[in-house]
Protein backbone atom coordinates (compact mmCIF):
# COMPACT_ATOMS: atom_id res chain seq x y z
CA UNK A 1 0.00 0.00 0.00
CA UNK A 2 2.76 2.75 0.74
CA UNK A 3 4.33 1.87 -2.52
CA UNK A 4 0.86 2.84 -4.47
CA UNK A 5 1.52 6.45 -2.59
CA UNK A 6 5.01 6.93 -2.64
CA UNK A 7 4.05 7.12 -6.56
CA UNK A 8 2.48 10.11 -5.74
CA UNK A 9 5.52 12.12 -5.18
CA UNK A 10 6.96 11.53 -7.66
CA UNK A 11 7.54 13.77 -10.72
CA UNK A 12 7.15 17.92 -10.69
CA UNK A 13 4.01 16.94 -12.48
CA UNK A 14 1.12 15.84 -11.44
CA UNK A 15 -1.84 17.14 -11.97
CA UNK A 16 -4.83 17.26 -9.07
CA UNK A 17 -6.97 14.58 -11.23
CA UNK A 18 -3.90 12.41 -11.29
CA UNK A 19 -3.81 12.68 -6.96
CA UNK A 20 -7.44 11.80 -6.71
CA UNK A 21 -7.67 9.30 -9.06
CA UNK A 22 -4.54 7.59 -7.36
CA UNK A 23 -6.73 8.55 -4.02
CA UNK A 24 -9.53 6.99 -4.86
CA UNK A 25 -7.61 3.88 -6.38
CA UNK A 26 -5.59 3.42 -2.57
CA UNK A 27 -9.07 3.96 -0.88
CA UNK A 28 -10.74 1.53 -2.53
CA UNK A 29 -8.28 -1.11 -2.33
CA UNK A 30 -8.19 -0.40 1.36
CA UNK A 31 -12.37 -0.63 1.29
CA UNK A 32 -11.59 -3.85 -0.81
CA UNK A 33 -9.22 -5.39 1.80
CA UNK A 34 -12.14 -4.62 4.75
CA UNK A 35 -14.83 -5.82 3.12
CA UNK A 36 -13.02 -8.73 2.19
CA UNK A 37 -13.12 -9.40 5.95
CA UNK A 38 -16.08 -8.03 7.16
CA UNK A 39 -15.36 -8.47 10.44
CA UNK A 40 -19.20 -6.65 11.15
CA UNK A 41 -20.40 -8.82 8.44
CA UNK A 42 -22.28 -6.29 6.42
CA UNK A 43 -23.70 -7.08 3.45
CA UNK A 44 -22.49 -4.03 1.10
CA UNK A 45 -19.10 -3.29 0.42
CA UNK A 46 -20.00 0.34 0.45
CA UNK A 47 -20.66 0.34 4.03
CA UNK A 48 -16.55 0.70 4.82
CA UNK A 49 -16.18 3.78 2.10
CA UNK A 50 -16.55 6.23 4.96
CA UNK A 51 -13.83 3.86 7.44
CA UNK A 52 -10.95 3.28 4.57
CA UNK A 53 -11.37 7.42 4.13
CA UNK A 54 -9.72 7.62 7.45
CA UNK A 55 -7.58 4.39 7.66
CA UNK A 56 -5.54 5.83 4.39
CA UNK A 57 -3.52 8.79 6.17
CA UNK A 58 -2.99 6.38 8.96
CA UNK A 59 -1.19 3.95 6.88
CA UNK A 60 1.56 6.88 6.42
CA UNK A 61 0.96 8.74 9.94
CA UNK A 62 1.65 5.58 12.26
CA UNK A 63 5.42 3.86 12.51
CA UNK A 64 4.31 0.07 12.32
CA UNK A 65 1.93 -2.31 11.90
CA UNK A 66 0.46 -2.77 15.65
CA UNK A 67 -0.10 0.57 15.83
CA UNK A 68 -2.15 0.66 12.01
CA UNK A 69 -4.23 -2.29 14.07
CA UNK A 70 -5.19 -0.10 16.99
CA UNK A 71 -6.08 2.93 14.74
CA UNK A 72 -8.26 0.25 12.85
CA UNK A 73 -9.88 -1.12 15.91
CA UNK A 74 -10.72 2.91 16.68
CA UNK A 75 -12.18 3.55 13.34
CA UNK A 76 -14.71 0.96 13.05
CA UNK A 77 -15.46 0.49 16.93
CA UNK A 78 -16.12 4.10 16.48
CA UNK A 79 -18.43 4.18 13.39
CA UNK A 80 -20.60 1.02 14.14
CA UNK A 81 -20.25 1.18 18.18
CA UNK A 82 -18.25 -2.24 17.91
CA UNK A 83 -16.34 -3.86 20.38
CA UNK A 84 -13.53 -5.35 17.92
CA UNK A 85 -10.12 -5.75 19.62
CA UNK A 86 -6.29 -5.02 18.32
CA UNK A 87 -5.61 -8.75 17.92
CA UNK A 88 -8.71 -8.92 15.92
CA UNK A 89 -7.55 -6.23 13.58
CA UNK A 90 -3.93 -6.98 13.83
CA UNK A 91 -4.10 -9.47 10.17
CA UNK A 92 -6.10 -6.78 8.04
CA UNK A 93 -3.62 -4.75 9.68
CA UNK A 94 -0.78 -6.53 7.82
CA UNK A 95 -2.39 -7.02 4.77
CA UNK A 96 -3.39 -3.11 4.69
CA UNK A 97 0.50 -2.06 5.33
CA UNK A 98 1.86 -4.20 2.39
């Protein structure tokens, strides 16, 4: 996942369509990844749009992959009053990071 970013930087380029439509691209794949899992099973896999908005920075912001787990665990406890754990999240965790 930070390689599909890191593409961002590069070149004196880009244009703003190019960043959203390489935003969009991450986000979904990150959407893809949790509804893949459904941990809450839900049965649309636009009901994580609004979570994998706010995992994306984190994959950049936090230092490792524990600590992607327990900003995951906050996100989606948060939006659908959950009660998931860090060692729940800890494998989409991994899967998110690479």
């Amino acid at each position: 996942m930070k390689m599909m970013v890191s593409k961002l930087t590069e070149g004196d380029g880009m244009k703003e369509q190019q960043w959203i439509t390489m935003f969009n691209d991450v986000k979904e794949t990150i959407q893809s990844i949790i509804y893949t899992w459904n941990p809450l099973y839900l049965h649309a896999s636009e009901e994580y749009e609004y979570e994998a908005t706010w995992i994306l920075p984190m994959v950049y912001k936090v230092e490792n992959v524990e600590s992607l787990a327990i900003e995951i665990t906050d996100i989606l406890n948060q939006s659908f009053n959950s009660t998931l754990t860090k060692e729940e999240c800890i494998g989409i965790a991994q899967q998110i990071w690479e």
